[in-house]
Protein backbone atom coordinates (compact mmCIF):
# COMPACT_ATOMS: atom_id res chain seq x y z
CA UNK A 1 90.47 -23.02 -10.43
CA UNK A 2 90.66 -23.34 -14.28
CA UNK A 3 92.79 -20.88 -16.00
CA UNK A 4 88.90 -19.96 -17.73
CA UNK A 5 87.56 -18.87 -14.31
CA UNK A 6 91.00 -17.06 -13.26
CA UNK A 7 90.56 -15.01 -16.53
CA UNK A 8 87.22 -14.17 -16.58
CA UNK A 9 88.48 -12.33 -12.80
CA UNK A 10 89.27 -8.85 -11.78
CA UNK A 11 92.52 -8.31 -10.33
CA UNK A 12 91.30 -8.30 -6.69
CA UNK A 13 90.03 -11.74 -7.21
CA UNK A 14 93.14 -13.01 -9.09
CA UNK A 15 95.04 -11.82 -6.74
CA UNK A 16 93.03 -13.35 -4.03
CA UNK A 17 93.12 -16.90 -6.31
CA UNK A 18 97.19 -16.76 -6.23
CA UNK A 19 97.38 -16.24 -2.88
CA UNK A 20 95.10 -18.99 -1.87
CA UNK A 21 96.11 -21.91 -4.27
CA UNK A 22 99.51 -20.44 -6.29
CA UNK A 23 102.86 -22.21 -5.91
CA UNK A 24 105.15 -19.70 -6.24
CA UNK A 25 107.90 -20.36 -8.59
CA UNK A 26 110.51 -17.45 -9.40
CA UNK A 27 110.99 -14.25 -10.28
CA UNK A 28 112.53 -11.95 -12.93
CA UNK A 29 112.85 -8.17 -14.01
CA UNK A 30 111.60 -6.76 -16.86
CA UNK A 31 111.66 -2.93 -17.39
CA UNK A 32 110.04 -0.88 -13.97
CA UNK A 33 108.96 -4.56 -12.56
CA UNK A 34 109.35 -7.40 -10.87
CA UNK A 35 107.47 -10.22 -12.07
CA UNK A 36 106.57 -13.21 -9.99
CA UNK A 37 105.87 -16.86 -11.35
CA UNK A 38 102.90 -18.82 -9.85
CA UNK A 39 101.56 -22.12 -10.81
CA UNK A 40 98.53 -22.62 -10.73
CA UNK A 41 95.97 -25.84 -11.34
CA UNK A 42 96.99 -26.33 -15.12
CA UNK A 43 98.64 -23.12 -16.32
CA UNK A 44 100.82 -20.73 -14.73
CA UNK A 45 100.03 -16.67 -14.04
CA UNK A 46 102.40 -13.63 -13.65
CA UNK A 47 101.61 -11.10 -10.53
CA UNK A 48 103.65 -7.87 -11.65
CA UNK A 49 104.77 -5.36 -9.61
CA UNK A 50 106.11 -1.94 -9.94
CA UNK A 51 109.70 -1.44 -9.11
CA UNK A 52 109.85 1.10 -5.71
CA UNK A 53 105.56 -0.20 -5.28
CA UNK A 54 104.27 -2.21 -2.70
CA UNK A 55 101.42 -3.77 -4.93
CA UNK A 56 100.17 -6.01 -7.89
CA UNK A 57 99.99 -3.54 -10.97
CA UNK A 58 98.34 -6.69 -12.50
CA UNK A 59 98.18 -10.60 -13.49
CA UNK A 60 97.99 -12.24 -16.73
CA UNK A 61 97.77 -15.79 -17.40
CA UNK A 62 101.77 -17.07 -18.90
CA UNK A 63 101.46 -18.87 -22.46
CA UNK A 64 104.59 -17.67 -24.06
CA UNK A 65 107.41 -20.40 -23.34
CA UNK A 66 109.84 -18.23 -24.00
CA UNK A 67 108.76 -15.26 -21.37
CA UNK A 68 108.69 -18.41 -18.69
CA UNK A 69 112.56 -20.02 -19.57
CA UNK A 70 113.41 -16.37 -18.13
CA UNK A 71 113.28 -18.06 -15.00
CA UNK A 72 115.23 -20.68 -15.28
CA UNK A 73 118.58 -19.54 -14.29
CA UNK A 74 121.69 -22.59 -14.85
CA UNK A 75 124.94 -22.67 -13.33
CA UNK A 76 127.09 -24.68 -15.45
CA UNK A 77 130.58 -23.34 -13.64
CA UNK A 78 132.01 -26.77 -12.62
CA UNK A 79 130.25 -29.39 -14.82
């Protein structure tokens, strides 16, 4: 799917989209949620979820470099 098709998508259906073809990546926290990194066929997409929730509040295609190097996580200790 083409990150075009997975916007033009209700949440259901994105949500149905990560499941069936997302590589999940990582996670972080980021006020009341937990946000989960997928990749996806040319882009990558953000399922978040309300802290103390079991569901998808909602998912937004990720541009913003900087919101995605908040999941890489280095140890250095050692080097």
């Amino acid at each position: 799917m083409q990150e075009a098709d997975f916007i033009r998508l209700d949440r259901q259906r994105r949500l149905d989209a990560v499941r069936a073809e997302g590589e999940y990546l990582g996670s972080r926290a980021h006020g009341g949620h937990r946000v989960h990194l997928y990749r996806m066929d040319g882009f990558f997409c953000e399922l978040w979820m309300r802290l103390g929730w079991n569901q998808v509040e909602w998912i937004e295609v990720a541009r913003n470099t900087e919101v995605l190097s908040d999941y890489v996580k280095l140890d250095l200790d050692g080097l």
